[in-house]
PDB file of N, CA and C in Angstrom:
ATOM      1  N   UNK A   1      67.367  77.040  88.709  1.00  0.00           N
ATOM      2  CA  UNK A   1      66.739  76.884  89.996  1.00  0.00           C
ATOM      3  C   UNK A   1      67.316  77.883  91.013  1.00  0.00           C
ATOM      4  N   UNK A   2      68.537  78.344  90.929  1.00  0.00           N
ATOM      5  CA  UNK A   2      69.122  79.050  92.206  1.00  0.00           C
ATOM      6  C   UNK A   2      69.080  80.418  91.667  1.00  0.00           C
ATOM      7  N   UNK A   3      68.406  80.535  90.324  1.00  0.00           N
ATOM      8  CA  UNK A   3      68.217  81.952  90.272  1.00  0.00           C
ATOM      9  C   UNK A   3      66.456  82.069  90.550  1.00  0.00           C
ATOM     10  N   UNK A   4      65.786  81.242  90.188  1.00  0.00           N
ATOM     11  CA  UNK A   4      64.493  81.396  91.186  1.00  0.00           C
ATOM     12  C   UNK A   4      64.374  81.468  92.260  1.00  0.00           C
ATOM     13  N   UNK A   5      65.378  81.131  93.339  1.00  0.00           N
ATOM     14  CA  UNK A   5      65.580  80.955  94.806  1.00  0.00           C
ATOM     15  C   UNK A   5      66.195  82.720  95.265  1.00  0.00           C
ATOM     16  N   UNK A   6      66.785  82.652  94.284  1.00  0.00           N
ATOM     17  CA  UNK A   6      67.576  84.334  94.653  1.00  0.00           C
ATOM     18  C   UNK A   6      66.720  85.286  94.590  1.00  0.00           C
ATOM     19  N   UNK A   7      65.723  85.041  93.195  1.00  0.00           N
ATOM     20  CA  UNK A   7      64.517  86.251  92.943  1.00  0.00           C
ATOM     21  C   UNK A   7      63.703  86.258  93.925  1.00  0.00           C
ATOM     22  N   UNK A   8      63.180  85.152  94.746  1.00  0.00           N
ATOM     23  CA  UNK A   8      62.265  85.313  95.456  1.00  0.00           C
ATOM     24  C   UNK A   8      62.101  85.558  97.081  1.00  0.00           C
ATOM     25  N   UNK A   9      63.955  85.064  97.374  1.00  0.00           N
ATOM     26  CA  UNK A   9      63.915  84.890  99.130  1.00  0.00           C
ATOM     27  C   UNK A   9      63.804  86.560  99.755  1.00  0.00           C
ATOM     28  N   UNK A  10      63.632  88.016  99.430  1.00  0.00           N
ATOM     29  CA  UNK A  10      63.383  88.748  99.100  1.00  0.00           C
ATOM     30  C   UNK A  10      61.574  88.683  99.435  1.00  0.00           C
ATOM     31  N   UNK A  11      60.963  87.994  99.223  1.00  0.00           N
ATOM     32  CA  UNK A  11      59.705  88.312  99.105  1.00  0.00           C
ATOM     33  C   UNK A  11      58.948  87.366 100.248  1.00  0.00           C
ATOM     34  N   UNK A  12      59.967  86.063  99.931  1.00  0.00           N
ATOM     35  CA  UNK A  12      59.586  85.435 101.120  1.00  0.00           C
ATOM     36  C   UNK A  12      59.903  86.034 102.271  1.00  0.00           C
ATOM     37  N   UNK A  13      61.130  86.830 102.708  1.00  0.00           N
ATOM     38  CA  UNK A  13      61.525  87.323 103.781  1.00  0.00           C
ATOM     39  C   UNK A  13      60.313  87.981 104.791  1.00  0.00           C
ATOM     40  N   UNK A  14      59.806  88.884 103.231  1.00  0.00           N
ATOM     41  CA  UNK A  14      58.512  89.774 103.598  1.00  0.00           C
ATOM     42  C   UNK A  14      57.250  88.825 104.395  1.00  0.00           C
ATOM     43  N   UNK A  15      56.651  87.804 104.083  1.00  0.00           N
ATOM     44  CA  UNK A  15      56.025  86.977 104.312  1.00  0.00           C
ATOM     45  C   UNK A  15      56.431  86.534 105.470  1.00  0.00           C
ATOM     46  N   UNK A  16      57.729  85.883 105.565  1.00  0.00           N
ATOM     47  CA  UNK A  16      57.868  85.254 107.362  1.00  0.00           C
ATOM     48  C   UNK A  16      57.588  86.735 108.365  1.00  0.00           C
ATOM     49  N   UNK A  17      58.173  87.834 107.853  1.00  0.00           N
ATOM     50  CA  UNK A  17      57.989  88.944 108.697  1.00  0.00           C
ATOM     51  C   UNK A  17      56.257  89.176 109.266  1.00  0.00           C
ATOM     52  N   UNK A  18      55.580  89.005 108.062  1.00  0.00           N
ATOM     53  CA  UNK A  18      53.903  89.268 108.328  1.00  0.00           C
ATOM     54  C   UNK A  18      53.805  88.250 108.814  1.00  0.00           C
ATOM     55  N   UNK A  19      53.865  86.568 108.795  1.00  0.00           N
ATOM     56  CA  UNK A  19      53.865  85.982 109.639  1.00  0.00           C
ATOM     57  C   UNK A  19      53.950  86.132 111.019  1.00  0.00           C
ATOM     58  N   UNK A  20      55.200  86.603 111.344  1.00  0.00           N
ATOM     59  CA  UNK A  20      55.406  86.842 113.015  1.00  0.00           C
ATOM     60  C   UNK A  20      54.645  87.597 113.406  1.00  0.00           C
ATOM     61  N   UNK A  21      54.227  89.146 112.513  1.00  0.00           N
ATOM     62  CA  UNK A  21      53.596  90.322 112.935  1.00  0.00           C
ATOM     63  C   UNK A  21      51.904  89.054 113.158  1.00  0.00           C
ATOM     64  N   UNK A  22      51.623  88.174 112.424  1.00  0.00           N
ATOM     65  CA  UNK A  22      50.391  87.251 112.600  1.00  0.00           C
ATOM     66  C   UNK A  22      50.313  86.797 114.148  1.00  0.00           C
ATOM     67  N   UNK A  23      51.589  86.049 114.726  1.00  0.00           N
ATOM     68  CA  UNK A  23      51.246  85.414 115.865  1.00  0.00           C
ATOM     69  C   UNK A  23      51.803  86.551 116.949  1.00  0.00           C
ATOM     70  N   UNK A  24      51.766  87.999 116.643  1.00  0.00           N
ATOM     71  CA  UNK A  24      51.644  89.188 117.763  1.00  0.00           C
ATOM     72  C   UNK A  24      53.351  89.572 118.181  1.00  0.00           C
ATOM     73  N   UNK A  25      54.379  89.453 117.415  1.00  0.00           N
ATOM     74  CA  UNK A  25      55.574  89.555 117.653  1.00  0.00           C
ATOM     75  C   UNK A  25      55.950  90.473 116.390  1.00  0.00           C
ATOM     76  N   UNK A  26      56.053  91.777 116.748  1.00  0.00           N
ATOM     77  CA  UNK A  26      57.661  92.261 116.206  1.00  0.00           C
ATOM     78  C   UNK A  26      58.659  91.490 115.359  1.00  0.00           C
ATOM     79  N   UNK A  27      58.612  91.555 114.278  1.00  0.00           N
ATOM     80  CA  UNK A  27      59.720  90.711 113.837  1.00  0.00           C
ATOM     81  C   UNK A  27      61.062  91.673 113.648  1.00  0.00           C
ATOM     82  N   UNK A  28      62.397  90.719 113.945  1.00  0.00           N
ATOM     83  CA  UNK A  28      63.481  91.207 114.071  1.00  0.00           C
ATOM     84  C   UNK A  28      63.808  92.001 112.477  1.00  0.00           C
ATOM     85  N   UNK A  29      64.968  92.861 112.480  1.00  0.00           N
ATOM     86  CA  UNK A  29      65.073  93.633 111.819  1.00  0.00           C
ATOM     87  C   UNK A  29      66.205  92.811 110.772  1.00  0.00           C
ATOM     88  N   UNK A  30      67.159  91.531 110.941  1.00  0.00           N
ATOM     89  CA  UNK A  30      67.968  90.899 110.442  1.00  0.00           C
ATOM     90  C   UNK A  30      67.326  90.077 109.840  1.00  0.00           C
ATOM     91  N   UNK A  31      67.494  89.568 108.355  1.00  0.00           N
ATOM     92  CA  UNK A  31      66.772  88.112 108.301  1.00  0.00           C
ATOM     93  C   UNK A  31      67.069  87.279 108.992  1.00  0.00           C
ATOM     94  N   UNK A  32      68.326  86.809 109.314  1.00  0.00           N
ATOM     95  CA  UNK A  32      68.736  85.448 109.842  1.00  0.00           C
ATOM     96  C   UNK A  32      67.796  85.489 111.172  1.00  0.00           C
ATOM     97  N   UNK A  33      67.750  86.496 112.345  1.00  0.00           N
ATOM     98  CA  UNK A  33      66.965  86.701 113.219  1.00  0.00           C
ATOM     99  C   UNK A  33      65.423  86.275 112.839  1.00  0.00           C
ATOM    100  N   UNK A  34      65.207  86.550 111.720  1.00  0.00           N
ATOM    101  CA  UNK A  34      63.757  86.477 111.389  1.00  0.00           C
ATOM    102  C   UNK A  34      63.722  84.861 110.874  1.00  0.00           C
ATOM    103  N   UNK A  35      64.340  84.490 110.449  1.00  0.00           N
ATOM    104  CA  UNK A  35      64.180  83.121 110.194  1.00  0.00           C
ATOM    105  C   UNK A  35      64.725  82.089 111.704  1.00  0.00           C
ATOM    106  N   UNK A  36      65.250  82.545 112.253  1.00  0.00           N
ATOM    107  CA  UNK A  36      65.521  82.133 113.647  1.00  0.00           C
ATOM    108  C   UNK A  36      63.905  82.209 114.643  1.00  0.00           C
ATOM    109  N   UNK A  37      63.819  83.317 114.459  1.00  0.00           N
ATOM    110  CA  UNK A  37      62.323  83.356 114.936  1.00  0.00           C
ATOM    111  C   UNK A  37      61.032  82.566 114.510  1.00  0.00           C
ATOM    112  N   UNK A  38      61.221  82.975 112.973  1.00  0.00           N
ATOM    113  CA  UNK A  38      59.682  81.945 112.111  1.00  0.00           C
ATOM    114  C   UNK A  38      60.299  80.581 112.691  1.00  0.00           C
ATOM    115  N   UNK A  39      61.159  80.283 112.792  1.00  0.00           N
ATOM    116  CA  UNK A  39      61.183  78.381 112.945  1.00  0.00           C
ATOM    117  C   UNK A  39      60.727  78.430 114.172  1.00  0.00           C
ATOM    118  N   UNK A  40      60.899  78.824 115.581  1.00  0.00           N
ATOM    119  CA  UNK A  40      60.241  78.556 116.879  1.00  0.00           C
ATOM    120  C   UNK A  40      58.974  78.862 116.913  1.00  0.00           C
ATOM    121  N   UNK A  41      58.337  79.977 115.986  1.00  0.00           N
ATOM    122  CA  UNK A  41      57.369  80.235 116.280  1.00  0.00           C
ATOM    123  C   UNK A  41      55.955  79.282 115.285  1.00  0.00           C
ATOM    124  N   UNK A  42      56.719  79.319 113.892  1.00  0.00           N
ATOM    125  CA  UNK A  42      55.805  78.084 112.752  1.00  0.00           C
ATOM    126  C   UNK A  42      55.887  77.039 113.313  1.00  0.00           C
ATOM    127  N   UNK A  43      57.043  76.967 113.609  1.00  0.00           N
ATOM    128  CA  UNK A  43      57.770  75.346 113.554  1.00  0.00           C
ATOM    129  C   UNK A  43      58.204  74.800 111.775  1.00  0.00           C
ATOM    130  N   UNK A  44      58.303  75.925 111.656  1.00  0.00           N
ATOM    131  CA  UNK A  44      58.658  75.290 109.516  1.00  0.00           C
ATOM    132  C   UNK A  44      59.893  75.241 110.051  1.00  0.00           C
ATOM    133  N   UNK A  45      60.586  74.870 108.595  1.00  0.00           N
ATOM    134  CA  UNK A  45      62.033  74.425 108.774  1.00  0.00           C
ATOM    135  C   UNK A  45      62.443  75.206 107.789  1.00  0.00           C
ATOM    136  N   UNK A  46      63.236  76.612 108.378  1.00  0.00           N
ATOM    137  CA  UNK A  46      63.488  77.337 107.234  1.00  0.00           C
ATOM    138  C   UNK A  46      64.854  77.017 106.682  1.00  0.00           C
ATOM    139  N   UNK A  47      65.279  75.989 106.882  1.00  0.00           N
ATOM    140  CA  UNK A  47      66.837  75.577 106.145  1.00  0.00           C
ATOM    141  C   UNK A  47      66.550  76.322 104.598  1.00  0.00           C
ATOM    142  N   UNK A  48      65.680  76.092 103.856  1.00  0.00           N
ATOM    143  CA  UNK A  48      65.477  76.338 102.283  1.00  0.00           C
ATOM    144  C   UNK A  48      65.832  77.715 102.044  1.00  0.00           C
ATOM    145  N   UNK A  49      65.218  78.541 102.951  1.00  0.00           N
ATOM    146  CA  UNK A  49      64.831  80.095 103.420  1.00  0.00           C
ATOM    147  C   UNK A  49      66.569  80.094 103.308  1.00  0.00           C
ATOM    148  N   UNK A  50      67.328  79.560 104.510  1.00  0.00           N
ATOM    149  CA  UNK A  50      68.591  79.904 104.765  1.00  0.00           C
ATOM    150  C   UNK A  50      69.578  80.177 103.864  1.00  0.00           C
ATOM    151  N   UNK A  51      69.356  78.959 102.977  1.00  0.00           N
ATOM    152  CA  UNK A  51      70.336  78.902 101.640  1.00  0.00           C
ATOM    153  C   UNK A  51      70.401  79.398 100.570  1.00  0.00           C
ATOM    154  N   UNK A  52      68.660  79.789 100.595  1.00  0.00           N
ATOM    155  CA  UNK A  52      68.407  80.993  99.123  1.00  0.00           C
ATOM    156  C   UNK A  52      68.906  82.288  99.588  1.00  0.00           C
ATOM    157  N   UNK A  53      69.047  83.059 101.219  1.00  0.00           N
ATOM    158  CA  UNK A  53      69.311  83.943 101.237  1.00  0.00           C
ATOM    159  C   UNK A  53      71.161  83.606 101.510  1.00  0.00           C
ATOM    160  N   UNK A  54      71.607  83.187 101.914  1.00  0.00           N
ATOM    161  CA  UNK A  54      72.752  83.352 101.683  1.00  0.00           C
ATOM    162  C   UNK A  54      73.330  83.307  99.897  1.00  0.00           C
ATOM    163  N   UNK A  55      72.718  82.630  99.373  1.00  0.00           N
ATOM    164  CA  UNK A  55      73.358  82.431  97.797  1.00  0.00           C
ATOM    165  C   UNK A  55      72.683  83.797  97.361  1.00  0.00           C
ATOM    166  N   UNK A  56      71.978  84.959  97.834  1.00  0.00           N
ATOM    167  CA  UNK A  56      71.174  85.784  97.352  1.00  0.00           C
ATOM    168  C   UNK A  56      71.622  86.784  97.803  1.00  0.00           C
ATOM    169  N   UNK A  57      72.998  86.567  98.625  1.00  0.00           N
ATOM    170  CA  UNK A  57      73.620  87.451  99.492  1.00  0.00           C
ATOM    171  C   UNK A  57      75.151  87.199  98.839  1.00  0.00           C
ATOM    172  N   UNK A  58      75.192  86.148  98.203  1.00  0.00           N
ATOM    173  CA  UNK A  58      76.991  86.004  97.425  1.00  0.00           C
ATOM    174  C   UNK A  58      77.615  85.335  98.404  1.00  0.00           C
ATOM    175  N   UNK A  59      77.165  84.347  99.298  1.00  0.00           N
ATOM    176  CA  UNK A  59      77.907  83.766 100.699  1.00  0.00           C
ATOM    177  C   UNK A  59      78.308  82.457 100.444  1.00  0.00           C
ATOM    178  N   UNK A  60      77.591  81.913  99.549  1.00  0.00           N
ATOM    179  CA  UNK A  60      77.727  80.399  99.081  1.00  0.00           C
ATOM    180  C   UNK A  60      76.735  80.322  97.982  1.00  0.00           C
ATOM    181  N   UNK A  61      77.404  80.395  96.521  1.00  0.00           N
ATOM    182  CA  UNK A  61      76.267  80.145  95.685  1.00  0.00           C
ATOM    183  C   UNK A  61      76.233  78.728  95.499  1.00  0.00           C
ATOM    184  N   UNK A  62      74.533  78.623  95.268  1.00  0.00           N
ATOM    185  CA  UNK A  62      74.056  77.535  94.522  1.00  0.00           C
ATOM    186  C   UNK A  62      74.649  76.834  93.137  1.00  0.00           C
ATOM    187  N   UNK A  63      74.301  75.474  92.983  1.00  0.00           N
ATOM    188  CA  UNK A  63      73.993  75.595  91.271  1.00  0.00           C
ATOM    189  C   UNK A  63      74.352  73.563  91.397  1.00  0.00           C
ATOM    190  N   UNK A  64      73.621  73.650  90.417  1.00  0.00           N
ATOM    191  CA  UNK A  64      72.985  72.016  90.143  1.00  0.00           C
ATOM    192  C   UNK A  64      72.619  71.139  91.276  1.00  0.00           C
ATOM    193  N   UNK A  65      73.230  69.605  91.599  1.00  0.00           N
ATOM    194  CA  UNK A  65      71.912  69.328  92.445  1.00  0.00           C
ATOM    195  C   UNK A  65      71.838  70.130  93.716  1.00  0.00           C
ATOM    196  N   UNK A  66      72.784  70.690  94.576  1.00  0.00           N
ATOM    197  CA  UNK A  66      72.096  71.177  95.659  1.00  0.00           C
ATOM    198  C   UNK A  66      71.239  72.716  95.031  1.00  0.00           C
ATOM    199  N   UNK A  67      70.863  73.367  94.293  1.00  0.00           N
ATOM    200  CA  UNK A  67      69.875  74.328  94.173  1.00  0.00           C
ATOM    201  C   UNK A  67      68.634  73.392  94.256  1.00  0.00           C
ATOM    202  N   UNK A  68      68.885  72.526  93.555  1.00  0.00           N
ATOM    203  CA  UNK A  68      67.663  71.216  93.499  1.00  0.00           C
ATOM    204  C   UNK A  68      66.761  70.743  94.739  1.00  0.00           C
ATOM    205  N   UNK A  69      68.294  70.292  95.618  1.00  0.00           N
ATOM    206  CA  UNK A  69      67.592  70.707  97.171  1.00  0.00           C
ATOM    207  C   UNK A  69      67.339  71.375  98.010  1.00  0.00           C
ATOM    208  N   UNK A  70      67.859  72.224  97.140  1.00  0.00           N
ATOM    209  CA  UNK A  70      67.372  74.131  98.498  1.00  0.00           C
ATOM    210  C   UNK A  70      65.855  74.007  97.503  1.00  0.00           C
ATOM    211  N   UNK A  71      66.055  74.405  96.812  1.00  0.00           N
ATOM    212  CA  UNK A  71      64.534  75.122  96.359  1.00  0.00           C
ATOM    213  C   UNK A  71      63.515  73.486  96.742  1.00  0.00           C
ATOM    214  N   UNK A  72      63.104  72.384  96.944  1.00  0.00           N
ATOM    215  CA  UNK A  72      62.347  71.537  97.715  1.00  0.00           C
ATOM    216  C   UNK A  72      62.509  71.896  98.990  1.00  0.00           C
ATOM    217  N   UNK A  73      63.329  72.196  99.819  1.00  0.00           N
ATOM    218  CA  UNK A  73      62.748  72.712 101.201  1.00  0.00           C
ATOM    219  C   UNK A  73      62.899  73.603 101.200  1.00  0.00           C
ATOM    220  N   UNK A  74      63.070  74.582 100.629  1.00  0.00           N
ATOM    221  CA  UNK A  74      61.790  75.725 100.360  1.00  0.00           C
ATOM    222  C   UNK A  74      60.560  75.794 100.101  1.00  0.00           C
ATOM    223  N   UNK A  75      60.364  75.306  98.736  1.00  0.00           N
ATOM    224  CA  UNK A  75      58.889  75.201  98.386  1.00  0.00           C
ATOM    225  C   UNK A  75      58.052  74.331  99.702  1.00  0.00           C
ATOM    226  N   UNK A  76      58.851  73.142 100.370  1.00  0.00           N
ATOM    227  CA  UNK A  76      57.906  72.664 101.637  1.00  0.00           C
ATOM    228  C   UNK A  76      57.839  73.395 102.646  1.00  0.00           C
ATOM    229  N   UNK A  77      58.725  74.192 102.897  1.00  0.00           N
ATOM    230  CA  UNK A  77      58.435  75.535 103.780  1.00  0.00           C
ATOM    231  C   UNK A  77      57.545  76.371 103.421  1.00  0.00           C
ATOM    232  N   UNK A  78      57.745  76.984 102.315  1.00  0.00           N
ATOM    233  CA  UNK A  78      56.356  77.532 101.908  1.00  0.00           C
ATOM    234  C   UNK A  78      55.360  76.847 102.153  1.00  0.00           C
ATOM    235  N   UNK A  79      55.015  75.753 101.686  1.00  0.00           N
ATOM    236  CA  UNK A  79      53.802  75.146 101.841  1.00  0.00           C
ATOM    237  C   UNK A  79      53.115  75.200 103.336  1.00  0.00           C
ATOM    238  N   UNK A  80      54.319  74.914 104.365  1.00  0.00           N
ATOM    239  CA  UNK A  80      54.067  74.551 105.687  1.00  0.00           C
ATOM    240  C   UNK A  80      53.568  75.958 106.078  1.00  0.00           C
ATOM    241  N   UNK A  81      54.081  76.936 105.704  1.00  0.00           N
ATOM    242  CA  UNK A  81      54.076  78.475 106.385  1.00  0.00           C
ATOM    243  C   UNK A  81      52.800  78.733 105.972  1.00  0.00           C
ATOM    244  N   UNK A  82      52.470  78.355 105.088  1.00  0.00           N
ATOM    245  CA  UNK A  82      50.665  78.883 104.532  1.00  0.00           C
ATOM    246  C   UNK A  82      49.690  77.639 105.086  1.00  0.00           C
ATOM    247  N   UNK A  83      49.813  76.308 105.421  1.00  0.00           N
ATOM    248  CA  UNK A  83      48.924  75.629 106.476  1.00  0.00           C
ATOM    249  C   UNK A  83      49.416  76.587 107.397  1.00  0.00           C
ATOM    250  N   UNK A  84      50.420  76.995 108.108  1.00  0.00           N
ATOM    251  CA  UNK A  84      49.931  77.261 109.750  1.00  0.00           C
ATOM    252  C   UNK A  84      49.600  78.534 109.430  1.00  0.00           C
ATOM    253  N   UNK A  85      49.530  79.698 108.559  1.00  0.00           N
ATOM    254  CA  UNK A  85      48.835  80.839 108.457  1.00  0.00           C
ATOM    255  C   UNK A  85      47.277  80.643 108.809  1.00  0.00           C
ATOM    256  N   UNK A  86      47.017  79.510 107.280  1.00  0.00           N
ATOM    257  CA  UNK A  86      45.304  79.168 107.624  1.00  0.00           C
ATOM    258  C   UNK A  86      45.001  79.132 108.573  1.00  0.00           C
ATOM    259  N   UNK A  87      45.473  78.163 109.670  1.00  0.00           N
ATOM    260  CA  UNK A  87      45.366  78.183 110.721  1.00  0.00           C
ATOM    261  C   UNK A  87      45.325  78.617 112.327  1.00  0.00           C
ATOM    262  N   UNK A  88      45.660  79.749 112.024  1.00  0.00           N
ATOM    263  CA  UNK A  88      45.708  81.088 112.743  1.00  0.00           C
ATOM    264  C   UNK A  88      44.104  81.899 112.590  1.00  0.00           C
ATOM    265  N   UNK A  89      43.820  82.038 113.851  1.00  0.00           N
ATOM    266  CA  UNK A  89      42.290  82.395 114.106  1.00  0.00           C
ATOM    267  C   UNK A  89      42.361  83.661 113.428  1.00  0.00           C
ATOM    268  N   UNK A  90      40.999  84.150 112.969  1.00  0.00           N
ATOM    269  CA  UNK A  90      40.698  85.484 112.261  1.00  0.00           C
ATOM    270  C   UNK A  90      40.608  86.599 112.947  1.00  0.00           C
ATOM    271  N   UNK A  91      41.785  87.644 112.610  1.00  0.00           N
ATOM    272  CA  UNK A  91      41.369  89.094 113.206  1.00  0.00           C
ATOM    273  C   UNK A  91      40.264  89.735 113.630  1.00  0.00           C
TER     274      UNK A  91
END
C-alpha cells in the first residue's frame, strides 16, 4: 500500500495543481503550499496527500496499518477532488 501511495502522490500533485489553475489561481511552486492551498480552496482534506508525500520524500515512511490509513484518505480525497472538479462550471 505505501508503495502505491509513493508511485502516485507525484501525479496527484499534478492534479491538485490543475485544480487550482481550475478555480483561476496560480498554484504555488512547493507541494506542501499546494496542498495548503487545494484544502481552502476544494475544501478536501488533503491529510492522505500529506503523508504519501512525505513517505515519498523519505520523511516518515509508511508501512502496515497506518499505509492502510493514508491511502483511505487519500483515495476519499481523490474522490472529493473529482466531485468538486465536476462541479466547476465549463470553460
Amino acid at each position: 500500500m505505501a508503495a502505491l501511495l509513493e508511485d502516485s502522490v507525484s501525479s496527484m500533485m499534478v492534479l491538485l495543481r490543475a485544480a487550482l489553475r481550475v478555480a483561476g489561481e496560480e498554484p504555488p511552486p512547493e507541494s506542501t503550499a499546494v496542498l495548503d492551498r487545494a484544502a481552502l480552496v476544494t475544501g478536501i482534506d488533503t491529510a492522505g496527500f500529506r503523508v504519501a508525500l512525505r513517505h515519498a520524500r523519505g520523511e516518515a515512511k509508511l508501512s502496515g496499518d497506518a499505509a492502510v490509513r493514508a491511502a483511505g484518505q487519500y483515495l476519499d480525497a481523490v474522490a472529493r477532488l473529482a466531485a468538486w472538479v465536476d462541479q466547476q462550471p465549463a470553460a
